[in-house]
C-alpha atoms as a PDB file:
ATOM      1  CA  UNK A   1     -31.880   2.802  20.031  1.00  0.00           C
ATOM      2  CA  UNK A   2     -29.119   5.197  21.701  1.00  0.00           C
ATOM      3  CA  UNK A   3     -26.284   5.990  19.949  1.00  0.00           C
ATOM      4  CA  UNK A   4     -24.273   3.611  22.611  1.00  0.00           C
ATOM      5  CA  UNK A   5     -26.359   0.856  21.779  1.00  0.00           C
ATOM      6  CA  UNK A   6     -25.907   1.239  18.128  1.00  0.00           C
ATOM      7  CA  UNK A   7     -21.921   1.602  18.585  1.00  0.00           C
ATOM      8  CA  UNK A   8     -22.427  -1.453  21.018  1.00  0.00           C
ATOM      9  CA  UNK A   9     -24.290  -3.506  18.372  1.00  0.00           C
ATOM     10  CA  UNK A  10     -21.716  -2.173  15.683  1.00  0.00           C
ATOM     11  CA  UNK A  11     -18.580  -3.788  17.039  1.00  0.00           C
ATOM     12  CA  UNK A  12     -20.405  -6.787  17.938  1.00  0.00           C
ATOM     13  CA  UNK A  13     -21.441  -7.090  13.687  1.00  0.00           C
ATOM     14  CA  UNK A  14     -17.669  -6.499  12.853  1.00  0.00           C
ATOM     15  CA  UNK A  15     -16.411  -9.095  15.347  1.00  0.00           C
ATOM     16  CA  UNK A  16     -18.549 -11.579  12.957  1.00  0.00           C
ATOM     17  CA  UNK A  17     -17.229 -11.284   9.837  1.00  0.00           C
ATOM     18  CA  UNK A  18     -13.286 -10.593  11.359  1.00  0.00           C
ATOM     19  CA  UNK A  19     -14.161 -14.397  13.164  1.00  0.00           C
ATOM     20  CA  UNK A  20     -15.070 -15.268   9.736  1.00  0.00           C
ATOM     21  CA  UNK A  21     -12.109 -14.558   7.736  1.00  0.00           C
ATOM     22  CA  UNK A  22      -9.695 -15.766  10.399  1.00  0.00           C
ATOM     23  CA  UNK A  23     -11.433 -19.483   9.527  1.00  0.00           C
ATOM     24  CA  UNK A  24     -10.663 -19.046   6.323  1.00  0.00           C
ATOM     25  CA  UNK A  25      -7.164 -17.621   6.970  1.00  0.00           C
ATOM     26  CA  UNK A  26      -6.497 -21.095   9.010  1.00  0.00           C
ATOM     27  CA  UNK A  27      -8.110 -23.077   6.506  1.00  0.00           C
ATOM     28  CA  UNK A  28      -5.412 -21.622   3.627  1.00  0.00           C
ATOM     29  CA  UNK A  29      -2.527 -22.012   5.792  1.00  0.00           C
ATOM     30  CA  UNK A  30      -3.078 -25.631   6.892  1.00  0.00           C
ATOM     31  CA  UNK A  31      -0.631 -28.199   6.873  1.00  0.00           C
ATOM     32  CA  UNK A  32      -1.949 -30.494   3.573  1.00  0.00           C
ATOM     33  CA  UNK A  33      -0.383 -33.571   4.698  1.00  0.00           C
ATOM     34  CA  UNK A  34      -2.143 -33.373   7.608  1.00  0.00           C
ATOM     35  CA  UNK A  35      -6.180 -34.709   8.074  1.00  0.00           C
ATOM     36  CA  UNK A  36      -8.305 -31.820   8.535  1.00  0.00           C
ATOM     37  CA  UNK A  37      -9.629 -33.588  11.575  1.00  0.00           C
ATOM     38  CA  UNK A  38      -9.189 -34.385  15.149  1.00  0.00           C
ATOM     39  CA  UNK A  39      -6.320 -33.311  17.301  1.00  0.00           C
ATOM     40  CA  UNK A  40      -4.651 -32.394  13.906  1.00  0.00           C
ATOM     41  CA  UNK A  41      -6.464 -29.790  14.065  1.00  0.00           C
ATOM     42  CA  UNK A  42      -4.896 -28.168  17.367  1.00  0.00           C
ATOM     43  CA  UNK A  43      -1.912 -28.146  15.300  1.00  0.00           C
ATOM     44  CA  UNK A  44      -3.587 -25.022  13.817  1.00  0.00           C
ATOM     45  CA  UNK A  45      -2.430 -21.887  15.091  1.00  0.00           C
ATOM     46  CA  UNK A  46      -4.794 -19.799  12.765  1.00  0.00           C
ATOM     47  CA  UNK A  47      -7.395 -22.348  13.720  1.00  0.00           C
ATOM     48  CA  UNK A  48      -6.978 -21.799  17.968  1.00  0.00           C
ATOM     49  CA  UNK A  49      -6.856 -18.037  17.012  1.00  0.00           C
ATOM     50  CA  UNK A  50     -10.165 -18.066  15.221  1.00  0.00           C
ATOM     51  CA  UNK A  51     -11.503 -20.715  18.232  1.00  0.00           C
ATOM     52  CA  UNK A  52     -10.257 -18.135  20.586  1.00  0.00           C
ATOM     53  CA  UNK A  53     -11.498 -14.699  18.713  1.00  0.00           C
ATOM     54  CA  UNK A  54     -14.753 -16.597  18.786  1.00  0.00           C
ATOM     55  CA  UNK A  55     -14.849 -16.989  22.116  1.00  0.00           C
ATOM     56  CA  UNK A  56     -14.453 -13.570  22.952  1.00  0.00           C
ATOM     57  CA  UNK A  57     -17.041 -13.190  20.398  1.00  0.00           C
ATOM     58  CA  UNK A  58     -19.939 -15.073  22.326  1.00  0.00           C
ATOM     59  CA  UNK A  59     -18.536 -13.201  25.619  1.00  0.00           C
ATOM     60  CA  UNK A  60     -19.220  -9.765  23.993  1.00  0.00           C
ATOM     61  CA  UNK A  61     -22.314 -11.015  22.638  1.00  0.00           C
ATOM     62  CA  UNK A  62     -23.725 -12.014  26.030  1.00  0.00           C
ATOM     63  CA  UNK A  63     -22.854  -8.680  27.308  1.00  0.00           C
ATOM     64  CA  UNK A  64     -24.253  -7.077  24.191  1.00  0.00           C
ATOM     65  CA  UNK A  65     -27.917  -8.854  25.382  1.00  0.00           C
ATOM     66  CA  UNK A  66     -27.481  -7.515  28.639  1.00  0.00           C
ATOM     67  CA  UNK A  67     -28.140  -4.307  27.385  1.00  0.00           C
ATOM     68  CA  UNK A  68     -30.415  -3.916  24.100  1.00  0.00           C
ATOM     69  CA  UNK A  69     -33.336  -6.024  23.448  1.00  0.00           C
ATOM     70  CA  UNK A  70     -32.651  -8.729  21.127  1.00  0.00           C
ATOM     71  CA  UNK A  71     -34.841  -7.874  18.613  1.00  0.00           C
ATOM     72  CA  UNK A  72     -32.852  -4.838  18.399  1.00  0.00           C
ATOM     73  CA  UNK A  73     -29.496  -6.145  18.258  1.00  0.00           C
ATOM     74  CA  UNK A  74     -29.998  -9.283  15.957  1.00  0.00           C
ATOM     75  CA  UNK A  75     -30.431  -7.710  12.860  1.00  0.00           C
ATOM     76  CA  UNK A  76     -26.647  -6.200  13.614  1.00  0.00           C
ATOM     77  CA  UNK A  77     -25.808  -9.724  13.947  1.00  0.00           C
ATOM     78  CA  UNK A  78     -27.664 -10.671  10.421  1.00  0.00           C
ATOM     79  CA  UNK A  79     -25.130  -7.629   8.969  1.00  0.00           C
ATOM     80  CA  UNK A  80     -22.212  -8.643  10.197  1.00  0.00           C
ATOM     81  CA  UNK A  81     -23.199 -12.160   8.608  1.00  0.00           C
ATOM     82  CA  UNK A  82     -24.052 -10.370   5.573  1.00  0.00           C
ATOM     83  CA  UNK A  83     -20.504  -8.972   5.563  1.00  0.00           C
ATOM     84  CA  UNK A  84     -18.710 -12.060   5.335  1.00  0.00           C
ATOM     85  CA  UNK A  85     -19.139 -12.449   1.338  1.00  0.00           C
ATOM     86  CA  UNK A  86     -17.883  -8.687   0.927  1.00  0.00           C
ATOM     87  CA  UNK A  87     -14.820  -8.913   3.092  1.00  0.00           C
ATOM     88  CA  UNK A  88     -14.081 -12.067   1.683  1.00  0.00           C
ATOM     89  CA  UNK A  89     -14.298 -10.537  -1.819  1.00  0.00           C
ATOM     90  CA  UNK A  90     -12.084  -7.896  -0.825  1.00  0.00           C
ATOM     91  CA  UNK A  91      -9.259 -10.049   1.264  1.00  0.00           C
ATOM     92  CA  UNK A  92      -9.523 -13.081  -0.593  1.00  0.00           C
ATOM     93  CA  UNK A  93     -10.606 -12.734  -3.820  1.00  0.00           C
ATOM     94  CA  UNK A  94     -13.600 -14.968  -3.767  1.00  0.00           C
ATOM     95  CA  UNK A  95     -16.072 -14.437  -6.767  1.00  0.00           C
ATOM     96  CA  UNK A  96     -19.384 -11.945  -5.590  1.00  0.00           C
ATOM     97  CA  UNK A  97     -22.032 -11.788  -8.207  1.00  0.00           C
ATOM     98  CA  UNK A  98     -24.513  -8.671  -8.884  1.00  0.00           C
ATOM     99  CA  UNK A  99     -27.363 -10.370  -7.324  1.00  0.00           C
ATOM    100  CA  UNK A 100     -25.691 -11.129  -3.815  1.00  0.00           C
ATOM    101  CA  UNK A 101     -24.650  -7.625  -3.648  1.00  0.00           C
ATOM    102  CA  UNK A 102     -28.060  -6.377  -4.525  1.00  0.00           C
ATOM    103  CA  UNK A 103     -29.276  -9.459  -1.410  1.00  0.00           C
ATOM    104  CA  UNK A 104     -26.700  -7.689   0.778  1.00  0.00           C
ATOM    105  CA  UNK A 105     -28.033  -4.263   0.000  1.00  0.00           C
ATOM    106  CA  UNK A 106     -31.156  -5.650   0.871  1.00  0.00           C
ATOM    107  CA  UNK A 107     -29.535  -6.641   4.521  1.00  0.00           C
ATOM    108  CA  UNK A 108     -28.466  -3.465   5.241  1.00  0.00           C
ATOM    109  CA  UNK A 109     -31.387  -1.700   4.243  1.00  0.00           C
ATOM    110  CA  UNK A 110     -33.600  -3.687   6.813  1.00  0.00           C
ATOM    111  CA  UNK A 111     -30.229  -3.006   9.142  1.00  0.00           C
ATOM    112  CA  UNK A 112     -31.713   0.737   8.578  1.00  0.00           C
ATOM    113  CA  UNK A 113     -35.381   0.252   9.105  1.00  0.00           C
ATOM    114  CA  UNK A 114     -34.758  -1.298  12.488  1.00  0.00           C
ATOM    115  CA  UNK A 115     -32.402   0.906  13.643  1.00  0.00           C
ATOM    116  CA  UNK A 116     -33.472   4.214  12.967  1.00  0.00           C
ATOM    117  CA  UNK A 117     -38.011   2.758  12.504  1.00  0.00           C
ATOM    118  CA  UNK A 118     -39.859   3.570  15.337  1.00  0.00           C
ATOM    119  CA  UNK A 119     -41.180   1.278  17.765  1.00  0.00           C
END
């Protein structure tokens, strides 16, 4: 992979997990007398944010496939899933064992071997 392609594939992983935690953001500052679904929803600033970050998401994603196989750039996709957990430790203070760290080390390992394995 060229270095572009890596910083290409890169940002798309981050725009996963940043997607991610804006859910989550909406989902903690939601109205509680209000259902969770329906046009109650739209209500939702956070939530049209996150709708909105996502789909810029899918945008860059489709441009991201224009230009690197996509057995080359899912795996970055599979990290920036893998990143979720972390972040979410880190912003939100959501419990993280020892063994999904060790899982996520895993991730990013085979992140490694596909990246920087030959072909």
């Amino acid at each position: 992979m060229s270095l572009a392609d890596i910083l290409l594939c890169s940002v798309f992983a981050l725009t996963l997990p940043a997607g991610q935690l804006m859910f989550k953001w909406a989902a903690l500052g939601r109205d509680v007398a209000r259902p969770v679904v329906g046009l109650a929803m739209l209500a939702n600033p956070r939530l049209m944010l996150a709708g909105v970050w996502y789909g810029f998401t899918a945008l860059f994603w489709f441009y991201v496939l224009t230009r690197v196989a996509f057995t080359r750039a899912y795996p970055f996709a599979i990290a920036g899933s893998a990143l979720v957990p972390v972040l979410a430790r880190l912003v939100f203070k959501e419990p993280l064992s020892r063994a999904m760290l060790g899982g996520y080390v895993l991730v990013f390992t085979g992140l490694a071997l596909v990246v920087w394995g030959k072909v």
